[in-house]
Protein backbone atom coordinates (compact mmCIF):
# COMPACT_ATOMS: atom_id res chain seq x y z
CA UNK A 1 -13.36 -5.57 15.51
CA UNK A 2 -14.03 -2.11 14.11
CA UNK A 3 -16.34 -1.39 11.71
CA UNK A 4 -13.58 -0.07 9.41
CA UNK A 5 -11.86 -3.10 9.57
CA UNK A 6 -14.36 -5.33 9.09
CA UNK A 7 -15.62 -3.32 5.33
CA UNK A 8 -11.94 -3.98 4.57
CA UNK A 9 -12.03 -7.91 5.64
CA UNK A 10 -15.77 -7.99 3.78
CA UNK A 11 -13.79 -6.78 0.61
CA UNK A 12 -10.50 -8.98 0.39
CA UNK A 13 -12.70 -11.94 1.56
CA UNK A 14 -15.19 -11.38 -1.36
CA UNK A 15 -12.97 -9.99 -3.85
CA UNK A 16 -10.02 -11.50 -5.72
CA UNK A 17 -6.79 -9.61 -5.22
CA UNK A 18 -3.59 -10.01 -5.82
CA UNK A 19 -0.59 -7.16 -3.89
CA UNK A 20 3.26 -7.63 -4.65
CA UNK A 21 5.68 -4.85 -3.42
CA UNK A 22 7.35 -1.77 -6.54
CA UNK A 23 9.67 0.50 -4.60
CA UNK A 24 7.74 2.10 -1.24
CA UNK A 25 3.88 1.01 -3.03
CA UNK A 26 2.05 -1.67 -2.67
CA UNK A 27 0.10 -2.61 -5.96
CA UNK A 28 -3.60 -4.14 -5.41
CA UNK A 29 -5.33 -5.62 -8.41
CA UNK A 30 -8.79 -6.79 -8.56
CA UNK A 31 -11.69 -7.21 -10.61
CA UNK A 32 -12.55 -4.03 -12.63
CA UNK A 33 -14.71 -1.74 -11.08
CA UNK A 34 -13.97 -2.49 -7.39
CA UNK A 35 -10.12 -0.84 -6.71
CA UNK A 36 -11.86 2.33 -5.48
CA UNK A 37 -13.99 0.47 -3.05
CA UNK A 38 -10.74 -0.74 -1.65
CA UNK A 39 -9.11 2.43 -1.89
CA UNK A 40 -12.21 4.26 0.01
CA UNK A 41 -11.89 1.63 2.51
CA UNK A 42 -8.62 1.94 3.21
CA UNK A 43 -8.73 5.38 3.89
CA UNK A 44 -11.24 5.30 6.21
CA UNK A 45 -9.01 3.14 8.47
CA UNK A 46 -6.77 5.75 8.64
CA UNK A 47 -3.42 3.36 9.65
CA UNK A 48 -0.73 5.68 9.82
CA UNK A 49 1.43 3.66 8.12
CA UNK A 50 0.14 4.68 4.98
CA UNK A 51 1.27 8.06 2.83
CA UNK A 52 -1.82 7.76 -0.04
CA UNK A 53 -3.60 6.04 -2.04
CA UNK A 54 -4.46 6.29 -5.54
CA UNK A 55 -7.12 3.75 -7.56
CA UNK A 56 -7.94 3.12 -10.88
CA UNK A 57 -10.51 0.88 -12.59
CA UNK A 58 -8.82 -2.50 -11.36
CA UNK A 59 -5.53 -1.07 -9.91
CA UNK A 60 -4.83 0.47 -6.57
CA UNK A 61 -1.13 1.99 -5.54
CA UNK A 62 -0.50 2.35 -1.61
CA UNK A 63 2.21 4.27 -0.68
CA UNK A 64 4.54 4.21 1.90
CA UNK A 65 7.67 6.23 3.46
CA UNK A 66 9.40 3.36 4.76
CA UNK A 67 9.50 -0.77 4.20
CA UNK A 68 8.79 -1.68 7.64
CA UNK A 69 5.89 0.44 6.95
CA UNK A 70 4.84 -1.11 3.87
CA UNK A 71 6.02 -4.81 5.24
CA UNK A 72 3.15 -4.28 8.39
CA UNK A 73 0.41 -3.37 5.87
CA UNK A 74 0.99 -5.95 3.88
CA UNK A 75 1.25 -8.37 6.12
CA UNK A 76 -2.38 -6.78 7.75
CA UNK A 77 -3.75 -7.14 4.52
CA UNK A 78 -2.56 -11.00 3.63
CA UNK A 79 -3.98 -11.69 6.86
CA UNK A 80 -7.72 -9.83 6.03
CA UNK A 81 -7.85 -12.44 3.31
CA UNK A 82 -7.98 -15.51 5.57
C-alpha cells in the first residue's frame, strides 16, 4: 500500500467523519481543526477522479465532473474507514 494511501486510511480510521453526496461534491465533516489534513491528504493521492478540493475548519467539499466519478471515491473512501 502506498504511502499516500495509507496517511489517508491513518486519518478516516482515527478521525470521525461523516460524507453524503450534494450535486457532483462530496461533503466530509469531521472534528474541527482536522478537514485540511484530509484535504492535504487527498491531494497528494492525486486520483484522477477528483476536480478539487476545498476545506474549511470541520468541512471539506470534493468535487467531481461526473457521478461514476464521485460514486468510485466514495466508495474508496467508505472502504478506508474499515
Amino acid at each position: 500500500m502506498s504511502e499516500r494511501k495509507d496517511r489517508l486510511r491513518k486519518l478516516f480510521r482515527d478521525l470521525p467523519v461523516e460524507i453524503r453526496e450534494a450535486g457532483l461534491l462530496l461533503v466530509i465533516r469531521t472534528l474541527p481543526g482536522s478537514a485540511h489534513a484530509i484535504a492535504a491528504a487527498l491531494d497528494r493521492a492525486r486520483w484522477p477522479e477528483v476536480a478539487g478540493s476545498i476545506a474549511g475548519d470541520d468541512t471539506l467539499f470534493v468535487a467531481f465532473t461526473d457521478r461514476n466519478s464521485l460514486g468510485r471515491v466514495r466508495r474508496r473512501l467508505l472502504r478506508l474507514t474499515e
